[in-house]
N, C-alpha and C. Protein backbone atom coordinates (compact mmCIF):
# COMPACT_ATOMS: atom_id res chain seq x y z
N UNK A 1 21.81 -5.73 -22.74
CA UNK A 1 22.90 -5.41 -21.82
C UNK A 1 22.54 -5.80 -20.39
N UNK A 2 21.30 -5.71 -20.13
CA UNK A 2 21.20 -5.65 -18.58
C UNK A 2 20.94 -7.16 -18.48
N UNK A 3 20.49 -8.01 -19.61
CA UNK A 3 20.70 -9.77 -19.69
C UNK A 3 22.09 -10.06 -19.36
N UNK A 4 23.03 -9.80 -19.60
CA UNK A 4 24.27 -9.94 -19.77
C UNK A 4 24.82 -9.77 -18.25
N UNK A 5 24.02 -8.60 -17.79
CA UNK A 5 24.27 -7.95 -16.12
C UNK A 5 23.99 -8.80 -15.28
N UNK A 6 22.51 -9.62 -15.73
CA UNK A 6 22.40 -10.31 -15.03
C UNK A 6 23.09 -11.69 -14.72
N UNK A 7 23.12 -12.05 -15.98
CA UNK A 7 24.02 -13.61 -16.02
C UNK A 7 25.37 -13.36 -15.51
N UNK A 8 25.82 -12.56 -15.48
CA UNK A 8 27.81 -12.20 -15.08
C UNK A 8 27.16 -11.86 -13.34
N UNK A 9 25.95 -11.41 -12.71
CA UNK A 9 26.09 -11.71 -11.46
C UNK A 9 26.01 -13.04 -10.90
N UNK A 10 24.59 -13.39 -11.19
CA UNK A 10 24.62 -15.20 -11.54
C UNK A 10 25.47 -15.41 -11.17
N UNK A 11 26.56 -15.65 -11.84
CA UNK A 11 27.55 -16.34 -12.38
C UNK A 11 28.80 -15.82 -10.86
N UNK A 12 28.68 -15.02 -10.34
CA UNK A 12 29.68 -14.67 -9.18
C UNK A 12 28.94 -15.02 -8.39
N UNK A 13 27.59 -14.93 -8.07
CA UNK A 13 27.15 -15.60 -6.57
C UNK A 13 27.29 -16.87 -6.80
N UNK A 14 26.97 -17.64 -7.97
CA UNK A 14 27.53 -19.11 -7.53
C UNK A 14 29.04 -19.49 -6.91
N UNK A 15 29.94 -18.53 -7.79
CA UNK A 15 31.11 -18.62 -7.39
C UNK A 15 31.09 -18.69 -5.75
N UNK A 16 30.97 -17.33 -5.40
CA UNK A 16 30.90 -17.26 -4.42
C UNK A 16 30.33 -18.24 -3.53
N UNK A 17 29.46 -18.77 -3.46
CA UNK A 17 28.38 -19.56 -3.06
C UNK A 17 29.16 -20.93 -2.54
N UNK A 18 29.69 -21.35 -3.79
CA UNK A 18 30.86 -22.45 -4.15
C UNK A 18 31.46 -22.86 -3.01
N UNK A 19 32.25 -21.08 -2.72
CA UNK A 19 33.74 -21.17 -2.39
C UNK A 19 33.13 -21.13 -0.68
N UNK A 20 31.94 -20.57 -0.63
CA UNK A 20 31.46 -20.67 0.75
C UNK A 20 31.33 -22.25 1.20
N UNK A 21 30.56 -23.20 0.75
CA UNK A 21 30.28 -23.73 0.87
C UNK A 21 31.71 -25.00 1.33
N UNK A 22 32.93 -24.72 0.32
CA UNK A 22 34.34 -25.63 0.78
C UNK A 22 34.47 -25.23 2.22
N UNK A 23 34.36 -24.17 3.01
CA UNK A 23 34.74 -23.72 4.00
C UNK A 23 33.48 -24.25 5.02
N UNK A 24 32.50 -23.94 4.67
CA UNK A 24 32.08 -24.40 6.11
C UNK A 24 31.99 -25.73 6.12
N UNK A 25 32.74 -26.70 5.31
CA UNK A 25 32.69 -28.39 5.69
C UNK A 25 33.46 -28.43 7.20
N UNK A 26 33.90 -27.99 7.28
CA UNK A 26 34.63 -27.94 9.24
C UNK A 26 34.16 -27.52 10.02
N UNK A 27 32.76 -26.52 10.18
CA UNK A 27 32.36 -25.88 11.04
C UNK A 27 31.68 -26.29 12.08
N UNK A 28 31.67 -25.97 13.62
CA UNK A 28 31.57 -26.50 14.79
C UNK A 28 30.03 -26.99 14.62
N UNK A 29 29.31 -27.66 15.55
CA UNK A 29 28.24 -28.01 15.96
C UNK A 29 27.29 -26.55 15.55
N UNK A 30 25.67 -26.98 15.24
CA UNK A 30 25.11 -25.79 15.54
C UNK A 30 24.40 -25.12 16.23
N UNK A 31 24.67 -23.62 16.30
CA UNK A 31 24.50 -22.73 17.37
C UNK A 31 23.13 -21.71 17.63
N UNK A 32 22.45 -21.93 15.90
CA UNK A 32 21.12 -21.51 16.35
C UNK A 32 21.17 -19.77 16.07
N UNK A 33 22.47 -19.91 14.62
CA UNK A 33 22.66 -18.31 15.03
C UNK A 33 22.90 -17.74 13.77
N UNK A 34 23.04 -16.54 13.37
CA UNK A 34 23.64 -15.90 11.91
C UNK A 34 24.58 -15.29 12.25
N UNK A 35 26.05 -14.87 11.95
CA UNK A 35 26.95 -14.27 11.71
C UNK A 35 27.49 -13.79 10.25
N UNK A 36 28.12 -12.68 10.57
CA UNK A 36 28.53 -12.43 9.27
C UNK A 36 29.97 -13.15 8.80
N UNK A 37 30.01 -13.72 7.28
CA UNK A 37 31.29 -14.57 7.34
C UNK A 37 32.62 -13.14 6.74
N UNK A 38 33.65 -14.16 6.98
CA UNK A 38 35.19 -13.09 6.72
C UNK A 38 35.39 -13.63 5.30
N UNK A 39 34.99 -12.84 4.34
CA UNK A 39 35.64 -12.90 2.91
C UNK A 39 36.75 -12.84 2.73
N UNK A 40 37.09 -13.70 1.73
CA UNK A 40 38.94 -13.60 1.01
C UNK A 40 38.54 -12.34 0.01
N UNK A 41 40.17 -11.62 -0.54
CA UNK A 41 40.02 -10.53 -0.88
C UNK A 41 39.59 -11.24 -2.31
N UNK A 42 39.02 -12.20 -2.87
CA UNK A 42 38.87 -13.30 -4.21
C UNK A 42 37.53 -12.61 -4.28
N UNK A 43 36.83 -12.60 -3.04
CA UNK A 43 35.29 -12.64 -2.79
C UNK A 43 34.98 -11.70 -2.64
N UNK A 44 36.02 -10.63 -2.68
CA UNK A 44 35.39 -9.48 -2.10
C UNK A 44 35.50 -9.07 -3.61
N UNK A 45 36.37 -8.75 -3.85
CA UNK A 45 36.53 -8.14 -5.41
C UNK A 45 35.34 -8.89 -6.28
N UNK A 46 35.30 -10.30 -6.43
CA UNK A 46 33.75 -10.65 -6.93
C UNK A 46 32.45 -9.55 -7.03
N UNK A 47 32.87 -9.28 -5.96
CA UNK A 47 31.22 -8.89 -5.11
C UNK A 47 31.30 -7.27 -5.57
N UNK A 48 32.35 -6.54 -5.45
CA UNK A 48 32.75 -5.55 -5.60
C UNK A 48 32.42 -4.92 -7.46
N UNK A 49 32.80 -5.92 -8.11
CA UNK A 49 32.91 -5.78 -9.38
C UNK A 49 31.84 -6.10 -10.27
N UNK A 50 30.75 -6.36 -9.26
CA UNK A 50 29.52 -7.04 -9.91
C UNK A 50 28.01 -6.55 -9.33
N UNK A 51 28.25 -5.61 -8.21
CA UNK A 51 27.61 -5.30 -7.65
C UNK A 51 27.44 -4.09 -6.99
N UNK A 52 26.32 -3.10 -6.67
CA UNK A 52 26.80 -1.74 -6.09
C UNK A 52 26.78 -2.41 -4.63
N UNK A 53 26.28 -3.46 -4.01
CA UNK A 53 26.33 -3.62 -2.20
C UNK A 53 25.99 -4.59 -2.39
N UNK A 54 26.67 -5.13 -1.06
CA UNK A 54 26.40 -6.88 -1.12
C UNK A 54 26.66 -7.30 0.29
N UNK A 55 25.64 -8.11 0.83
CA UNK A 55 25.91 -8.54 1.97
C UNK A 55 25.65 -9.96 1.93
N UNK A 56 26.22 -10.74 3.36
CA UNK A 56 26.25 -12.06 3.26
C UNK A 56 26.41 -12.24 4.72
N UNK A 57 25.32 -13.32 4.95
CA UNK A 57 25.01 -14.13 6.78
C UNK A 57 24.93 -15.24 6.21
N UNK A 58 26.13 -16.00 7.25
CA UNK A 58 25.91 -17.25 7.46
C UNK A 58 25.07 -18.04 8.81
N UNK A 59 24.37 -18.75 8.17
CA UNK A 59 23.59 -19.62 9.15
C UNK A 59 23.80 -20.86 9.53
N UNK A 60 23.55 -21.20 10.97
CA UNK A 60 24.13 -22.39 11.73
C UNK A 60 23.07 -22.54 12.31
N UNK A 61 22.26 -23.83 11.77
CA UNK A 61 21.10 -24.07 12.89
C UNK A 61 21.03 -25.88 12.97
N UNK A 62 20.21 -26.42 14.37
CA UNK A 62 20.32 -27.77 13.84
C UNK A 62 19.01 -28.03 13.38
N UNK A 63 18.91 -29.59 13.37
CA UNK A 63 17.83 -30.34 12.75
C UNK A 63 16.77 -29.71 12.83
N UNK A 64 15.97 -28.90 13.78
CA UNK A 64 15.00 -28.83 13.97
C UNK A 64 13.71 -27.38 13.16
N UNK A 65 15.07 -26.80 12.34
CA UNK A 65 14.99 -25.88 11.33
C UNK A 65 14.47 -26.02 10.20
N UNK A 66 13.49 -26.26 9.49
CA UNK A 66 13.76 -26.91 8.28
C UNK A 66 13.17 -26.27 6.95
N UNK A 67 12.92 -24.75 7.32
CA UNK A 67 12.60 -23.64 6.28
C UNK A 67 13.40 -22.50 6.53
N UNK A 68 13.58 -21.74 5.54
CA UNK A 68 14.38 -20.51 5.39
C UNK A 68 12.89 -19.43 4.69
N UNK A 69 12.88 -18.28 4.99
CA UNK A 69 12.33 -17.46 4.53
C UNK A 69 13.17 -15.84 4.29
N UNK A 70 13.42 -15.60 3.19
CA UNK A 70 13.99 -14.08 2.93
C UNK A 70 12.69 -13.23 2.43
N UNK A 71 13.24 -11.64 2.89
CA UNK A 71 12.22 -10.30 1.69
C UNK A 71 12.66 -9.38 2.52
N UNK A 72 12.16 -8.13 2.22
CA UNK A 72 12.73 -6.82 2.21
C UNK A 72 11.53 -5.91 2.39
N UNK A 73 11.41 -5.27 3.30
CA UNK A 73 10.68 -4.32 3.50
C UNK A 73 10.78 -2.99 3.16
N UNK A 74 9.89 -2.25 3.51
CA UNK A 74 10.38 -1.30 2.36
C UNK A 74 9.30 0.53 3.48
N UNK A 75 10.13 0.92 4.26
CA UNK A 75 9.97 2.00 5.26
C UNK A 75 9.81 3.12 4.48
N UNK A 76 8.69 4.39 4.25
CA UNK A 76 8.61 5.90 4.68
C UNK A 76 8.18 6.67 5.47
N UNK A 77 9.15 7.20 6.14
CA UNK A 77 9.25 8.41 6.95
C UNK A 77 8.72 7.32 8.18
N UNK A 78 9.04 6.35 8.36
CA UNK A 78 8.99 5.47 9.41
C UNK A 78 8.10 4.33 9.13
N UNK A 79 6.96 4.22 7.85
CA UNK A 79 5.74 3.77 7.78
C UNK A 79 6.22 2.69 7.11
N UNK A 80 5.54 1.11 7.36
CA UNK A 80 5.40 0.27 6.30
C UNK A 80 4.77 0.55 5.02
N UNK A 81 5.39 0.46 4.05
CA UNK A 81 4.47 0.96 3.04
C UNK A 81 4.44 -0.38 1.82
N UNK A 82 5.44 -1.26 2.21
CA UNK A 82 5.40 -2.48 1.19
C UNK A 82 5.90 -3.47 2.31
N UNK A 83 5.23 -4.85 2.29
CA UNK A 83 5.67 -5.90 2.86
C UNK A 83 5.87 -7.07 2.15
N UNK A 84 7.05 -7.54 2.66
CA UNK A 84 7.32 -8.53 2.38
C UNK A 84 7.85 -8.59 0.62
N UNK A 85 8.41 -7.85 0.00
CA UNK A 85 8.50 -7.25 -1.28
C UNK A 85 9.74 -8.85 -1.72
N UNK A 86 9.56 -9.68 -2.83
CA UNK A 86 10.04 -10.50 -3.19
C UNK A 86 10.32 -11.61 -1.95
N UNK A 87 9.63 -11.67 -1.63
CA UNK A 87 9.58 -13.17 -0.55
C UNK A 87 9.79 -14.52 -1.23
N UNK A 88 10.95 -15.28 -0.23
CA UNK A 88 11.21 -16.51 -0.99
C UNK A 88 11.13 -17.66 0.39
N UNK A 89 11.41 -18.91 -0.66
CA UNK A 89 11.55 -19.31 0.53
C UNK A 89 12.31 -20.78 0.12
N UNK A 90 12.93 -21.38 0.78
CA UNK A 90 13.84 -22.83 0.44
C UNK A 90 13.93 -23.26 1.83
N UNK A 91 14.26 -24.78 1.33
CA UNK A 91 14.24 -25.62 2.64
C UNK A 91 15.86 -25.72 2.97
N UNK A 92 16.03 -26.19 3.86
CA UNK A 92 17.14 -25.81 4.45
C UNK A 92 17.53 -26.76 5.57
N UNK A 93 18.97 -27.46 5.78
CA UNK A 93 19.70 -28.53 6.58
C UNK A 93 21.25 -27.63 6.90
N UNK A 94 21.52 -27.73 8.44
CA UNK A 94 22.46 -26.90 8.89
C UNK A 94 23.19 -25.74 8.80
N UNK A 95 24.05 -26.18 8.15
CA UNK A 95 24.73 -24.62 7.66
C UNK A 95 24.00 -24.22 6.23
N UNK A 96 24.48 -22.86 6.03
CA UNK A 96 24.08 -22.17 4.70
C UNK A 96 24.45 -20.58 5.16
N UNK A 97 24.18 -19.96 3.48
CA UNK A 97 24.36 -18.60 3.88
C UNK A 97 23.39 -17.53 2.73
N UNK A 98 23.09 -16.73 3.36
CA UNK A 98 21.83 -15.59 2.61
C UNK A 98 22.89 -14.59 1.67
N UNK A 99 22.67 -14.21 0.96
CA UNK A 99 23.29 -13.23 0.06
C UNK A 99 22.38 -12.39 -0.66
N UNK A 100 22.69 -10.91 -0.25
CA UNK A 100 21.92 -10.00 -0.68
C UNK A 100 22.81 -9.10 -1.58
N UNK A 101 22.58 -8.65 -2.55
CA UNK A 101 23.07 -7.32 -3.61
C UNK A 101 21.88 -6.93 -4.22
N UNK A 102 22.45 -6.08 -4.54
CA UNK A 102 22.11 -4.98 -5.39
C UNK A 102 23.01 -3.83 -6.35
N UNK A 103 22.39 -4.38 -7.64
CA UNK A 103 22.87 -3.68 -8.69
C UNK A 103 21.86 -2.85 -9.56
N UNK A 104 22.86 -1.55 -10.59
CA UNK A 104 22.53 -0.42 -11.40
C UNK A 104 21.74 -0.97 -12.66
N UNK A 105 21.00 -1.12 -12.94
CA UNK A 105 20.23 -1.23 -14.58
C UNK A 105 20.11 -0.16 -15.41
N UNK A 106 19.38 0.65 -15.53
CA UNK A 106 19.01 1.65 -16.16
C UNK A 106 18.68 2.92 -15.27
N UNK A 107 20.14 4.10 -15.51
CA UNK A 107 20.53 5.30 -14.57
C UNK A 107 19.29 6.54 -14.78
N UNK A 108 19.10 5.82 -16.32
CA UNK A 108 17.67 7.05 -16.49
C UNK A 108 16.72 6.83 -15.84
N UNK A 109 16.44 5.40 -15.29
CA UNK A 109 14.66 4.95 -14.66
C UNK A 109 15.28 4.90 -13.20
N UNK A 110 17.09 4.85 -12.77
CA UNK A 110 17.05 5.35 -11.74
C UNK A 110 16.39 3.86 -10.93
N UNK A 111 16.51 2.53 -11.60
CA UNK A 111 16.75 1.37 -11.47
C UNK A 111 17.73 0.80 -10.93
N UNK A 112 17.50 -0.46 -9.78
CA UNK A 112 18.48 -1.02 -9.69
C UNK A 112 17.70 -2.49 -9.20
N UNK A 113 18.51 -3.64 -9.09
CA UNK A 113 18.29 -5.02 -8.99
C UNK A 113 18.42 -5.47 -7.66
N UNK A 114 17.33 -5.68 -6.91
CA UNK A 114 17.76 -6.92 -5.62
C UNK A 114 17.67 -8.28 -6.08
N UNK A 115 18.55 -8.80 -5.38
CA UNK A 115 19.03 -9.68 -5.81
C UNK A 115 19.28 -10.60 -4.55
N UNK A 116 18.18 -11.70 -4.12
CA UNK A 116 18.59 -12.75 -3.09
C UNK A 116 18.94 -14.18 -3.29
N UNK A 117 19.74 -14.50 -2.45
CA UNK A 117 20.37 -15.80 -2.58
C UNK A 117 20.55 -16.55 -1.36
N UNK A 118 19.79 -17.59 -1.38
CA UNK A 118 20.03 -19.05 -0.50
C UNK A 118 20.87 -19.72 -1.01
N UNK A 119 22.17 -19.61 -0.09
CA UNK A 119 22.70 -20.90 -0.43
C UNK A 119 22.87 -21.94 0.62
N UNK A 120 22.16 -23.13 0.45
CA UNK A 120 22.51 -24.62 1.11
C UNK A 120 22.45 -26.08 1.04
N UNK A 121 22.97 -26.78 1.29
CA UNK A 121 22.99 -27.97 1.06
C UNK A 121 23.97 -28.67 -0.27
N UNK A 122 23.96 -27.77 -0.67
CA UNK A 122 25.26 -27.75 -2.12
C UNK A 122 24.05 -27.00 -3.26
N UNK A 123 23.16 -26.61 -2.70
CA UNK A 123 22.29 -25.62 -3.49
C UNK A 123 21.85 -24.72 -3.35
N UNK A 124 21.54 -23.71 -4.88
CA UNK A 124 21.63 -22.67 -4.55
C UNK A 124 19.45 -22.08 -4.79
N UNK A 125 18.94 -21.05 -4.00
CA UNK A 125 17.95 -20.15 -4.45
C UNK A 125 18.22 -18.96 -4.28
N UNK A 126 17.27 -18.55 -5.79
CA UNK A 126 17.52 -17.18 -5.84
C UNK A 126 16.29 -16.60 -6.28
N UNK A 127 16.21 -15.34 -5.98
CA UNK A 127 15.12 -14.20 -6.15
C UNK A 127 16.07 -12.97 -7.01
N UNK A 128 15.71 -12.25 -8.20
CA UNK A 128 15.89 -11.34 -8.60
C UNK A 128 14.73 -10.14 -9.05
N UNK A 129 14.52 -8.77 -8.89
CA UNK A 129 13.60 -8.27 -9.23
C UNK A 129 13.99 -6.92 -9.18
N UNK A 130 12.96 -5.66 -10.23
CA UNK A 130 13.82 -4.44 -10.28
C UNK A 130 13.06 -3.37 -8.64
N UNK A 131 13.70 -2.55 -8.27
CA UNK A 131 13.06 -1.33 -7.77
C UNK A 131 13.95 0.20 -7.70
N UNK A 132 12.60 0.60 -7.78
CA UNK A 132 13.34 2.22 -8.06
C UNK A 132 13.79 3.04 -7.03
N UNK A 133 15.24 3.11 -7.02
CA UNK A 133 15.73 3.78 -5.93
C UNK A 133 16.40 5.05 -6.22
N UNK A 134 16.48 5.71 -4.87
CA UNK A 134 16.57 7.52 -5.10
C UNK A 134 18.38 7.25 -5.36
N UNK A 135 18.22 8.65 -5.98
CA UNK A 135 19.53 8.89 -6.72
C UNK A 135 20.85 9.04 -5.32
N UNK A 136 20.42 9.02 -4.60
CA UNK A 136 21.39 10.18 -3.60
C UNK A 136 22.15 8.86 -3.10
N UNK A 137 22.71 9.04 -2.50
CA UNK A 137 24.24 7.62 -1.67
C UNK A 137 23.21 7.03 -0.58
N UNK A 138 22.72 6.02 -0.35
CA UNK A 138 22.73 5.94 0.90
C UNK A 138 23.39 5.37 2.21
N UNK A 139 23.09 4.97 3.20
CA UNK A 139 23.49 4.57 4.24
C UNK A 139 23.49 3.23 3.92
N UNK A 140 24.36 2.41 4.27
CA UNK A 140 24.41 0.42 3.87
C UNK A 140 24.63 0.07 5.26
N UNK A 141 24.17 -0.80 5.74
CA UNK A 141 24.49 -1.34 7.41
C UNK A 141 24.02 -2.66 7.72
N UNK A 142 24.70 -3.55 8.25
CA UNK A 142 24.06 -5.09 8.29
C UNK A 142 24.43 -4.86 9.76
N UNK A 143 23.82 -6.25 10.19
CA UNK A 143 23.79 -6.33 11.97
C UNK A 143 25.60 -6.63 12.33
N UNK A 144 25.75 -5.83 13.19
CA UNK A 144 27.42 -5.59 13.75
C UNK A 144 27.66 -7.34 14.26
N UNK A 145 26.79 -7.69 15.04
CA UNK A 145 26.80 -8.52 15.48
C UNK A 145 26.17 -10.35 15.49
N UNK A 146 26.65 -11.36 16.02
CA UNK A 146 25.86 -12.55 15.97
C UNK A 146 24.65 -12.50 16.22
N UNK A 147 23.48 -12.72 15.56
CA UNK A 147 22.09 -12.85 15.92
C UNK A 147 21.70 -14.28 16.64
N UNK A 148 21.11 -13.84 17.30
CA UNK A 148 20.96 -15.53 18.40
C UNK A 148 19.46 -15.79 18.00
N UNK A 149 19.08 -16.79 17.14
CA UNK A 149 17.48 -16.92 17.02
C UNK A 149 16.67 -17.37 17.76
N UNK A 150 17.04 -17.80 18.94
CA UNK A 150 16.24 -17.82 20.12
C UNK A 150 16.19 -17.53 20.67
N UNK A 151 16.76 -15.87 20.99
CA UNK A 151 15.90 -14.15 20.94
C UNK A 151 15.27 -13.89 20.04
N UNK A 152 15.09 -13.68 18.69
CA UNK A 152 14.37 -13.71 17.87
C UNK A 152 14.59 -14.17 16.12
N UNK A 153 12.91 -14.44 15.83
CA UNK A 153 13.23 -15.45 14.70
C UNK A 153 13.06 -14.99 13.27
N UNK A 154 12.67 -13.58 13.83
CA UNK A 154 12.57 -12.98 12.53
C UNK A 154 13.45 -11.51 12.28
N UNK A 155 15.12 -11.66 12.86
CA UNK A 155 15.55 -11.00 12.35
C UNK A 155 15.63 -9.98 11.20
N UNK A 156 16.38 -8.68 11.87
CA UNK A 156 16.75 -7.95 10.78
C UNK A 156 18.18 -8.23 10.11
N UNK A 157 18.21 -8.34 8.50
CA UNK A 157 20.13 -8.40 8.42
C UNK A 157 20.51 -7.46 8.10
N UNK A 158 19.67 -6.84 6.85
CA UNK A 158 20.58 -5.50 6.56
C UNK A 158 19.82 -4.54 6.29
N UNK A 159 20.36 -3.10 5.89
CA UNK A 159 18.99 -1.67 5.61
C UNK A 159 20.20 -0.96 4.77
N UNK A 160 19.10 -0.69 3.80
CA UNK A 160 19.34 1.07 3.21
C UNK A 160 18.44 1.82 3.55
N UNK A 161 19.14 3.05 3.24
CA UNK A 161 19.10 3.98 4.06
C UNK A 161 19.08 5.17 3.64
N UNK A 162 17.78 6.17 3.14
CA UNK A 162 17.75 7.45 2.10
C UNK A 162 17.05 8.45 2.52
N UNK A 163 17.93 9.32 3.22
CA UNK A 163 17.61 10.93 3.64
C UNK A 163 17.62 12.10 3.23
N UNK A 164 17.09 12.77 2.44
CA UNK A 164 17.30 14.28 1.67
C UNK A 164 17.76 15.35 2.58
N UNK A 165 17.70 15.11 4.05
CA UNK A 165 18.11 16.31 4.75
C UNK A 165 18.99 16.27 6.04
N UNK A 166 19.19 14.65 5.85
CA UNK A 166 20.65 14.44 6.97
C UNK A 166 21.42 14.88 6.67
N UNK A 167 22.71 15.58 7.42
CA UNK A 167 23.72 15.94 7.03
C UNK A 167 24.85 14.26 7.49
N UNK A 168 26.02 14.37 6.58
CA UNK A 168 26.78 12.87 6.77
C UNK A 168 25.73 11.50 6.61
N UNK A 169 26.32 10.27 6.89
CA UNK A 169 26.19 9.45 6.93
C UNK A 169 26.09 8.36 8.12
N UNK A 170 24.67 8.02 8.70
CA UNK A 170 25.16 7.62 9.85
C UNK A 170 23.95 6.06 9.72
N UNK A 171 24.28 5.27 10.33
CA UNK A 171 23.37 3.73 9.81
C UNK A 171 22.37 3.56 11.29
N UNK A 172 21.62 2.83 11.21
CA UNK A 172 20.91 2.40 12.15
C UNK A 172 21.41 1.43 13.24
N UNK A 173 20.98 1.84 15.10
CA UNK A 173 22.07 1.34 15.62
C UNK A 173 22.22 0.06 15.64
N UNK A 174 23.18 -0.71 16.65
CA UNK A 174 23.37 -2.64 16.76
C UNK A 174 22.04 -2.37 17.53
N UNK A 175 21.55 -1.55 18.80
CA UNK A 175 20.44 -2.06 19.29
C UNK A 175 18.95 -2.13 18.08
N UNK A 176 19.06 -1.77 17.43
CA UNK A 176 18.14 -1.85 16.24
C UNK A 176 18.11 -3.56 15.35
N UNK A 177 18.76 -3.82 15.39
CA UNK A 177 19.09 -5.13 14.95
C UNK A 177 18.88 -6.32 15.41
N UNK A 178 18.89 -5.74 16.91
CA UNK A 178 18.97 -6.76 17.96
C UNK A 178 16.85 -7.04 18.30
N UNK A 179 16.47 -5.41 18.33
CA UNK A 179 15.24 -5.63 18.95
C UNK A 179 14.51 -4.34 17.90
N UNK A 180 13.93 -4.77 17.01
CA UNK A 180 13.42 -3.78 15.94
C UNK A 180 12.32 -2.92 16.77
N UNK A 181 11.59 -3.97 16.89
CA UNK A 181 10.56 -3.09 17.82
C UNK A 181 10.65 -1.90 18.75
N UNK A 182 11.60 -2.37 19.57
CA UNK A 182 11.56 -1.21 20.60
C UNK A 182 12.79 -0.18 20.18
N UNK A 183 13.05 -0.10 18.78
CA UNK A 183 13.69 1.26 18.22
C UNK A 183 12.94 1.33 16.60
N UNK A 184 12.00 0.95 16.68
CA UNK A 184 11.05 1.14 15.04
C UNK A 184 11.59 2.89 15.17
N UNK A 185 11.71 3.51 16.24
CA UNK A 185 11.47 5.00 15.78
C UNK A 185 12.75 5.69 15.00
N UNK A 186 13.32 5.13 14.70
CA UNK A 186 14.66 5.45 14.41
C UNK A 186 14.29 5.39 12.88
N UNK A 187 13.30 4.53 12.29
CA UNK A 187 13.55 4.69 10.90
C UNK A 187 13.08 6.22 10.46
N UNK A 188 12.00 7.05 11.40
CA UNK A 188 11.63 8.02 10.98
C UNK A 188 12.86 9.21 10.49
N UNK A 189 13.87 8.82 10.55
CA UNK A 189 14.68 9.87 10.69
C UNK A 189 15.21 9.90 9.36
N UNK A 190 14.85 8.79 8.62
CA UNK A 190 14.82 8.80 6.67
C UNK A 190 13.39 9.12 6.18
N UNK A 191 13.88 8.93 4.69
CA UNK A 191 12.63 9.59 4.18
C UNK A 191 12.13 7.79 3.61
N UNK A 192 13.58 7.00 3.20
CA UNK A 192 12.93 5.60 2.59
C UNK A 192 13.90 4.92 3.23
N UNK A 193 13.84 3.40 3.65
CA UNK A 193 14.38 2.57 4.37
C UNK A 193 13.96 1.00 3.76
N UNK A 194 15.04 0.87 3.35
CA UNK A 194 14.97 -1.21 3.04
C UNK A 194 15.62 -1.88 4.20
N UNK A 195 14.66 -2.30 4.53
CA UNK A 195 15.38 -3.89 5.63
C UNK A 195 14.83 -5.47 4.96
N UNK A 196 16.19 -5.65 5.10
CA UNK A 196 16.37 -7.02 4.50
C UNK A 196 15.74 -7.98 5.85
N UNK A 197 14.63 -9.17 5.60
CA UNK A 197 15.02 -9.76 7.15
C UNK A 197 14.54 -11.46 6.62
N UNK A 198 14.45 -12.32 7.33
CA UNK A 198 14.21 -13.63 7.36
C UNK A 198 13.64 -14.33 8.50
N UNK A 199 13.36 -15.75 8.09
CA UNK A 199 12.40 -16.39 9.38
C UNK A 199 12.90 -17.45 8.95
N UNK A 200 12.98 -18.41 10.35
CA UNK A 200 13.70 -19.68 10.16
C UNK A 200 12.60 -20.69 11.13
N UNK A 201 11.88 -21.36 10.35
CA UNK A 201 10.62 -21.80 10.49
C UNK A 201 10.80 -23.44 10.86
N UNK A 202 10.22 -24.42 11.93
CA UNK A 202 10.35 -25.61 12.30
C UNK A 202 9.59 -26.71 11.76
């Protein structure tokens, strides 16, 4: 069953991937930057139906770019405690876009699937692998805003987010996104924290 889980996601990030890829044949000069793209409701329901969370940055860089690096870190109670957890890496020419999900496997082991994706050039990489995450909802939050990589090159894109004693739901701020460092203290305020991040290497 969870073979099956996997190939039917497969099978929507290419879609997806695809349908990204018709669209940015028009896109302006590049800017050296990640934004998040505007899904059709086609793509969203994809993503929706195949996945418990899913995020997606598109990248615009020029010639002088010519590696991509993704992985996910992995925060307690503020501490690094895993680095660099499924690190990938593909080469890479102008536009493209990162795609992150995560999906349910097995509710008893309390399993679920990250799941990364490069897509560029009319091709796709991917990373899949399991980790065990806490039962409770957490917080989902990608950067509000355009990341400019020459402020920095090793962005954050996205975080979960798992607190046993927050009350509500509240995500980590845009200034967090922007400058990790000088708000690292903010992760203390969970008990576990995934940040998704990347490096765009010359």
């Amino acid at each position: 069953m969870n073979n099956i889980k996997k190939i039917l996601l497969s099978l929507a990030l290419c879609l997806v991937s695809l349908t990204l890829v018709a669209c940015k044949e028009d896109q302006p000069k590049a800017d050296n930057a990640l934004s998040v793209p505007k899904l059709t409701a086609r793509e969203q329901a994809i993503l929706a139906n195949t996945s418990e969370n899913a995020m997606l940055i598109d990248f615009n860089v020029d010639d002088t770019y010519k590696e991509l690096s993704v992985w996910v870190e992995k925060y307690e109670a503020g501490n690094l405690v895993e680095a660099e957890k499924g690190r990938m890496k593909a080469e890479i020419k102008k536009n493209g876009t990162i795609i992150f999900t995560t999906s349910k496997t097995d509710d008893d082991q309390k399993l679920s699937m990250f799941n990364v994706t490069i897509q560029n050039d009319g091709g796709t990489t991917t990373a899949t692998y399991p980790e065990k995450m806490d039962k409770k909802d957490p917080s989902v939050s990608g950067s509000p805003d355009k990341i400019d990589l020459k402020k920095t090159n090793k962005p954050v894109l996205w975080s979960i987010c798992y607190s046993s004693s927050q009350e509500g739901i509240r995500s980590l701020s845009a200034d967090f996104y922007h400058d990790m460092d000088s708000h690292i203290d903010e992760l203390k305020s969970y008990d576990v924290v995934y940040l998704l991040r990347s490096e765009f290497t010359k």
